[in-house]
N, C-alpha and C. Protein backbone atom coordinates (compact mmCIF):
# COMPACT_ATOMS: atom_id res chain seq x y z
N UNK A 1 13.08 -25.10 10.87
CA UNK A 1 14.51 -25.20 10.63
C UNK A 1 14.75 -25.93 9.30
N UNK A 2 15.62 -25.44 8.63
CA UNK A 2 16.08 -26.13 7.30
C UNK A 2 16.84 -27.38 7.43
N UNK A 3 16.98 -28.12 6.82
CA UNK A 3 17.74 -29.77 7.06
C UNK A 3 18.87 -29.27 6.29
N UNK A 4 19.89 -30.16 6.00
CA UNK A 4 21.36 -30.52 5.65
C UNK A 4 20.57 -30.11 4.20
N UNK A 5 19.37 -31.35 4.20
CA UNK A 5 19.36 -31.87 2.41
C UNK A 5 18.58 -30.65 2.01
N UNK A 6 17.57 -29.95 3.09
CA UNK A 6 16.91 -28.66 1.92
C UNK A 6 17.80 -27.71 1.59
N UNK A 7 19.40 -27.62 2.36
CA UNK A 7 20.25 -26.67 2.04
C UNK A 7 20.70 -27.00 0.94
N UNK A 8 20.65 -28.50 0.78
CA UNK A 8 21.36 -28.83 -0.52
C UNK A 8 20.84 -28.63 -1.61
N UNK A 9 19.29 -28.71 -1.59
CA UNK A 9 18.42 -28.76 -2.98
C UNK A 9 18.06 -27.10 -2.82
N UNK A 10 18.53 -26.43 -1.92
CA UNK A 10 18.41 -25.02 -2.28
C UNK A 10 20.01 -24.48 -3.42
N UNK A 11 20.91 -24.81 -2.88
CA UNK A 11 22.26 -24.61 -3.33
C UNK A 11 22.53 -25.28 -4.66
N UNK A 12 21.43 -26.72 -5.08
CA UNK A 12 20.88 -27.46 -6.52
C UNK A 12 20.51 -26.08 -7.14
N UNK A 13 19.62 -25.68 -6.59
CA UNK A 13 18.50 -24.37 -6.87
C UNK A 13 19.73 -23.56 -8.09
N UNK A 14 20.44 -23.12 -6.98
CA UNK A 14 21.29 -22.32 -7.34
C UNK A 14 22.52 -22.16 -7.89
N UNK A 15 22.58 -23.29 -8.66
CA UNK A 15 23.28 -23.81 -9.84
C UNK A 15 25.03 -24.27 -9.05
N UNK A 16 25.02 -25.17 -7.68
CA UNK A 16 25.96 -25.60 -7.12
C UNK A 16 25.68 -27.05 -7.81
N UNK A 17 27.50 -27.58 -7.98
CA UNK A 17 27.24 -29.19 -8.85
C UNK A 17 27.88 -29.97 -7.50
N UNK A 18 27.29 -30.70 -7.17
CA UNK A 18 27.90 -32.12 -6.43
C UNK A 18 28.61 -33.22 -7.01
N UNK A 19 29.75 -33.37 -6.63
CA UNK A 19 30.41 -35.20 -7.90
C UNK A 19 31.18 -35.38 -6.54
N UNK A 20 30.86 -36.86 -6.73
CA UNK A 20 31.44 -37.91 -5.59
C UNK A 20 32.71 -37.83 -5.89
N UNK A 21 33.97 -37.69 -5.11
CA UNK A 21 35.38 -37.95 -5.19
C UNK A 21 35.56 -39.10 -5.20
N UNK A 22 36.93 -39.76 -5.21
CA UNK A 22 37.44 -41.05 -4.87
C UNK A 22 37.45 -41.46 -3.52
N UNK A 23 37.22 -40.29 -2.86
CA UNK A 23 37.67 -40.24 -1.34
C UNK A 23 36.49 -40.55 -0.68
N UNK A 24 36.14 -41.59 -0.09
CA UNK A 24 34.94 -42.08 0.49
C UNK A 24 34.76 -40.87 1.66
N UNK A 25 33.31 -40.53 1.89
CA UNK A 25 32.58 -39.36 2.44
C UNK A 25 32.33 -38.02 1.98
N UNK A 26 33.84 -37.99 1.37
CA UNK A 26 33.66 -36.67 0.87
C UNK A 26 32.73 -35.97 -0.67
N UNK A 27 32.62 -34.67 -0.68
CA UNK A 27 32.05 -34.34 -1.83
C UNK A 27 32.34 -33.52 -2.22
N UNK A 28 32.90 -32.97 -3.61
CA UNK A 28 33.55 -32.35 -4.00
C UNK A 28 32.36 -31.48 -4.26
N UNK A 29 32.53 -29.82 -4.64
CA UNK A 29 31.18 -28.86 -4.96
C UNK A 29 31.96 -28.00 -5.70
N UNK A 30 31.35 -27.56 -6.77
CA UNK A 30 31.38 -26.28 -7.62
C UNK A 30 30.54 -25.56 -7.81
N UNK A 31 30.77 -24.19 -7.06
CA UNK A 31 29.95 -22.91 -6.79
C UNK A 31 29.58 -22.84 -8.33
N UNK A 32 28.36 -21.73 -8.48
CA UNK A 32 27.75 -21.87 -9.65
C UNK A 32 28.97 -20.38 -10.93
N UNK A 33 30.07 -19.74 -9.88
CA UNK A 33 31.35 -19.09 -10.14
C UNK A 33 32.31 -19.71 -11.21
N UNK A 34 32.45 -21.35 -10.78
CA UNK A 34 33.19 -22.25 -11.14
C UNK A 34 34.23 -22.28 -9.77
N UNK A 35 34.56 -21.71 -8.54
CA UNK A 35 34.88 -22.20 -7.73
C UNK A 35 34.70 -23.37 -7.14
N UNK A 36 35.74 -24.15 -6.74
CA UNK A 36 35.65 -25.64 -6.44
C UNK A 36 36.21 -25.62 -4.62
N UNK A 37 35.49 -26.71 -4.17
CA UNK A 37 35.43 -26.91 -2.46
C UNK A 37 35.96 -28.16 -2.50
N UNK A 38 36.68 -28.73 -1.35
CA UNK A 38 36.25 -30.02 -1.26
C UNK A 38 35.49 -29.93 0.44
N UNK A 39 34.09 -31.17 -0.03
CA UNK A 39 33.75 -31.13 1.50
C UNK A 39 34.69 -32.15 2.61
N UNK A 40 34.59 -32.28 3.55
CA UNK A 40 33.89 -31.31 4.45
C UNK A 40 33.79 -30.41 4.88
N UNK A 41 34.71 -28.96 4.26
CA UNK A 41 35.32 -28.13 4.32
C UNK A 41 33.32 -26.99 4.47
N UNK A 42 33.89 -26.13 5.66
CA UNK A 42 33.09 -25.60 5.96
C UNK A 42 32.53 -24.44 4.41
N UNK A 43 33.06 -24.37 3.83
CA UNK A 43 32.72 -23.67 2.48
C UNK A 43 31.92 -23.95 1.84
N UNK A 44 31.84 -25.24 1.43
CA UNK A 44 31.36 -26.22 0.54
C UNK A 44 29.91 -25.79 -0.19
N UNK A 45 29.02 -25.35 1.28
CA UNK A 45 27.88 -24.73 0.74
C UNK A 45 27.69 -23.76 1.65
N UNK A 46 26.55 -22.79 1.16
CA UNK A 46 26.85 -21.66 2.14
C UNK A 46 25.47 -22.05 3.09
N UNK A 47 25.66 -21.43 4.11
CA UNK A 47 24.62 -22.24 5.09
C UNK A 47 23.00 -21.00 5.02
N UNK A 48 22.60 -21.37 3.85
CA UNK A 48 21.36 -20.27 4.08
C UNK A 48 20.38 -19.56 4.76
N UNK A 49 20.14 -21.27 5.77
CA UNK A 49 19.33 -20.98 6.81
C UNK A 49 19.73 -20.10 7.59
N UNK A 50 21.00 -19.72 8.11
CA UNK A 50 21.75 -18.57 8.70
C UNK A 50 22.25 -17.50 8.31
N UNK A 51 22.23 -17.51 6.70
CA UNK A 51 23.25 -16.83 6.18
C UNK A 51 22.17 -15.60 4.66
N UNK A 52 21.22 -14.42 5.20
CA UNK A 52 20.75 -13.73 4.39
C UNK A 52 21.43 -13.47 3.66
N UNK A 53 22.70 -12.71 3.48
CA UNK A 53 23.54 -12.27 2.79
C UNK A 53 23.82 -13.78 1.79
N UNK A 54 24.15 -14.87 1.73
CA UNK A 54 24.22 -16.18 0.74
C UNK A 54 22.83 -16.62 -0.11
N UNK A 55 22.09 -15.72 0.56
CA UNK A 55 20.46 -16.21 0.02
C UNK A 55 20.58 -15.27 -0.97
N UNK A 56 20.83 -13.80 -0.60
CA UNK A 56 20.51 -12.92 -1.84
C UNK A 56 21.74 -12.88 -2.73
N UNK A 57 23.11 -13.44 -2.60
CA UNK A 57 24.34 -13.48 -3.59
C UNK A 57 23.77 -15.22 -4.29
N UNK A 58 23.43 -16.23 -4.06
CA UNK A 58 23.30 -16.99 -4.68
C UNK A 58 21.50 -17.85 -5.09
N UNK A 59 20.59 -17.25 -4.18
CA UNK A 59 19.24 -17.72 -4.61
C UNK A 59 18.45 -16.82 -5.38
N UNK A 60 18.57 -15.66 -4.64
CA UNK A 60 17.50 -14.27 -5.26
C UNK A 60 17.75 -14.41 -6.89
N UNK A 61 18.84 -14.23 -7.50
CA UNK A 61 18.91 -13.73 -8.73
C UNK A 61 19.11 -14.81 -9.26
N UNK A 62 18.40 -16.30 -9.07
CA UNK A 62 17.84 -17.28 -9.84
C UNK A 62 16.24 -17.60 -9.99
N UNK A 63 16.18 -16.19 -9.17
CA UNK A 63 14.42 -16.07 -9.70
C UNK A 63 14.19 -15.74 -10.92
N UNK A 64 13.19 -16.41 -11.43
CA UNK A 64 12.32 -16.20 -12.82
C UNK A 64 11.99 -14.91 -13.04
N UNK A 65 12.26 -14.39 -14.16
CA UNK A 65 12.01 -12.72 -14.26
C UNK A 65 10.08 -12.80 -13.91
N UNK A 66 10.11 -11.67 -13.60
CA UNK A 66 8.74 -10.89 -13.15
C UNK A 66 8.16 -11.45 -11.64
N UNK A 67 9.47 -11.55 -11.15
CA UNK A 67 8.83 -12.22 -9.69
C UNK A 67 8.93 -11.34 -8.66
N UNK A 68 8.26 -11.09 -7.51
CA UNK A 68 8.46 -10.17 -6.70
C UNK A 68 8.52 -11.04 -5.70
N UNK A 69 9.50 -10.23 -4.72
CA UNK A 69 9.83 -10.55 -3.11
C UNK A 69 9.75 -9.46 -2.15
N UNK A 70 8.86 -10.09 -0.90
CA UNK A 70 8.21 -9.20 -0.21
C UNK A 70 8.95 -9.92 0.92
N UNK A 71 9.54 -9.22 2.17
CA UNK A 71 9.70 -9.55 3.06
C UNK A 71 9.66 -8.16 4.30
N UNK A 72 8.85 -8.81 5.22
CA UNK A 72 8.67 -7.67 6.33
C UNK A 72 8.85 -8.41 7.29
N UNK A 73 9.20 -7.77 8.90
CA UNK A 73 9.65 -7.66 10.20
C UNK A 73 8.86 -7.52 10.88
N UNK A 74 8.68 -8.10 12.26
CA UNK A 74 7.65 -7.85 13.75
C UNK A 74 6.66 -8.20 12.93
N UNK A 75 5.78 -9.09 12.66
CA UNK A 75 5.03 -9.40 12.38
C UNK A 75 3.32 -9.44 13.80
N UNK A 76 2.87 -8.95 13.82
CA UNK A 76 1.67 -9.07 15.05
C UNK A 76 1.51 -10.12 16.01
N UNK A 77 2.15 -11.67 14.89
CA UNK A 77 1.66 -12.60 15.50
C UNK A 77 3.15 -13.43 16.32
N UNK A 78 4.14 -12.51 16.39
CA UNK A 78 5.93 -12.67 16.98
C UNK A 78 6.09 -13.65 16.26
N UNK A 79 5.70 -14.30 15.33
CA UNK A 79 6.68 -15.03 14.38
C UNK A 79 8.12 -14.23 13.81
N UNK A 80 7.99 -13.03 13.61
CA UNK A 80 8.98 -12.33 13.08
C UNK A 80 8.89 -12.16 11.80
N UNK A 81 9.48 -12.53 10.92
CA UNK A 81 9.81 -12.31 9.63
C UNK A 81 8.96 -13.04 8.94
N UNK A 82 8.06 -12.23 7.72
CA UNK A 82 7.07 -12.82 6.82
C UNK A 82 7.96 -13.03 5.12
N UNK A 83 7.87 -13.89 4.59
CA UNK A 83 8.42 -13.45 3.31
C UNK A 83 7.19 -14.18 2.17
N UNK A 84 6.83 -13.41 1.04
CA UNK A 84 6.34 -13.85 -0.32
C UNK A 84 6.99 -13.53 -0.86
N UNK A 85 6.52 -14.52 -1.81
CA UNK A 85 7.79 -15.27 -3.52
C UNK A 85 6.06 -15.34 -4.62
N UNK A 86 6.59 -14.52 -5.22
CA UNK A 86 5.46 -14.55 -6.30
C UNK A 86 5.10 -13.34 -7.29
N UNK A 87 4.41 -13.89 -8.43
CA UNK A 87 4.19 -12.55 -9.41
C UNK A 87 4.14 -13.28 -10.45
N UNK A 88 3.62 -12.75 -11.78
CA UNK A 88 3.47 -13.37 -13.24
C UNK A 88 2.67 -14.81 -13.10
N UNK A 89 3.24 -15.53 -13.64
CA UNK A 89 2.72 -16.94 -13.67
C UNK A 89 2.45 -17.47 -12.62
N UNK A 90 3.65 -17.03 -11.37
CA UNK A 90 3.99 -17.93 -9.84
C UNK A 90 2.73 -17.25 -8.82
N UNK A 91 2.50 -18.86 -8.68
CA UNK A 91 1.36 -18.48 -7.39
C UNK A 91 2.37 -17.41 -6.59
N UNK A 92 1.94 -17.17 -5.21
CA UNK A 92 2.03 -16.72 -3.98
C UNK A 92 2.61 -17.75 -3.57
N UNK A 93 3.52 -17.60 -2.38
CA UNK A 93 4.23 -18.54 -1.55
C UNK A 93 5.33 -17.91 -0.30
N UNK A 94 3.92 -17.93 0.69
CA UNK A 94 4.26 -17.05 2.12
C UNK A 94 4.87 -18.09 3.19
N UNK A 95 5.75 -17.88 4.00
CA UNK A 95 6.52 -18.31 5.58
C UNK A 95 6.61 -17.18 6.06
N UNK A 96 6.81 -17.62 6.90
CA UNK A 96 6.91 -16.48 8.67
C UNK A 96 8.20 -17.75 9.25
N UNK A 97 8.87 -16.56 9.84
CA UNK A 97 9.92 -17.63 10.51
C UNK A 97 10.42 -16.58 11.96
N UNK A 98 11.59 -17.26 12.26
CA UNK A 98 12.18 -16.07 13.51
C UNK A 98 13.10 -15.10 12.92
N UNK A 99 13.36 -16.26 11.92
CA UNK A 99 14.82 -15.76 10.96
C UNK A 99 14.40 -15.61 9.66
N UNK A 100 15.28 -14.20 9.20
CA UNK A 100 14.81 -13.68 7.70
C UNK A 100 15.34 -14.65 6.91
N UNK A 101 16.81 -15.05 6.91
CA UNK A 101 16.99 -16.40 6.22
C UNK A 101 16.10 -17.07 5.65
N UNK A 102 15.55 -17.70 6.84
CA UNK A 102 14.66 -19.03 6.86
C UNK A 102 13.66 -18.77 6.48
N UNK A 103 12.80 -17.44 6.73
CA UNK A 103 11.48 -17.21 6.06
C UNK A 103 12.26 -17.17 4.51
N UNK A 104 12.71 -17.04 4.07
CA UNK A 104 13.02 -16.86 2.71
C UNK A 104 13.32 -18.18 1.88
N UNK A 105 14.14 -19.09 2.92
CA UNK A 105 14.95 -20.05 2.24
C UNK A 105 12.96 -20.68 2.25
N UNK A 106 12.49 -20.79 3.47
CA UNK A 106 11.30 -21.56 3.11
C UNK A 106 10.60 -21.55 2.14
N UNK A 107 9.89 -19.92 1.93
CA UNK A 107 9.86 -19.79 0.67
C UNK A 107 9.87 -20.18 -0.57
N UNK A 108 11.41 -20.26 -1.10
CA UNK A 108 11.85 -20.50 -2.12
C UNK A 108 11.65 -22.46 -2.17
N UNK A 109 12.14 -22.91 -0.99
CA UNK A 109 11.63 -24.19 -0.89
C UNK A 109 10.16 -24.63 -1.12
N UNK A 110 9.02 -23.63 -1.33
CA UNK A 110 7.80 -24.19 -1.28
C UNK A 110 7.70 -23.76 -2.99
N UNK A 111 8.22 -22.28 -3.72
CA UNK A 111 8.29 -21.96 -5.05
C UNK A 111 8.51 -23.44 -5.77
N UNK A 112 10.16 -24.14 -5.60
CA UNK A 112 10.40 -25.20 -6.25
C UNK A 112 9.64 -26.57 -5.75
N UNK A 113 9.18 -26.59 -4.89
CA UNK A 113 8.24 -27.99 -4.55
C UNK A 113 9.06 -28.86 -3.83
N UNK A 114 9.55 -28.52 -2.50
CA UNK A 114 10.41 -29.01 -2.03
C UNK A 114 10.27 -29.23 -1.14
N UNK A 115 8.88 -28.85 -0.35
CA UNK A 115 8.62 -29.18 1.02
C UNK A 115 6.80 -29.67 1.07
């Protein structure tokens, strides 16, 4: 399962800015669009671990050119979903998860050195 904070340093990843408001707790966010949130507003970030469709509109196409992504289904061993991140320079960097999300977000979390 992904934490609060790897969603966050994935959504870092992906060119989202964090600045503290005046307003104690809250955090203000600007999509990498220039759209602005205030948290705690369910918007704020998009929830990746759940959300394939937010992985490939805001992580995929901050991959480094010449990178390939492999992701396949039913895997032999019922993990489910396998995904590699790699090509050119970038090692290999495989997860298996239940969820395609998450095999992916993991992924990309092990590409940047995050786990």
């Amino acid at each position: 399962m992904i934490t609060p904070e790897q969603n966050r340093k994935l959504a870092e990843w992906a060119g989202f800015k964090f600045y503290q408001p005046i307003e104690e707790g809250a955090i203000d966010v600007i999509d990498p669009e220039g759209s602005a949130y205030l948290s705690p507003s369910k918007l704020a970030i998009p929830d990746f671990y759940n959300d394939l469709n937010a992985c490939f509109r805001w992580l995929v196409p901050n991959f480094p050119s010449g990178i390939r992504l492999m992701m396949l289904g039913q895997l032999r061993n019922d993990k489910g979903y396998f995904c590699s991140i790699g090509g050119g320079y970038l090692a290999y960097y495989y997860t298996e998860s239940y969820k395609p999300a998450e095999a992916l977000c993991l992924a990309i979390l092990k590409m940047i050195g995050e786990t």
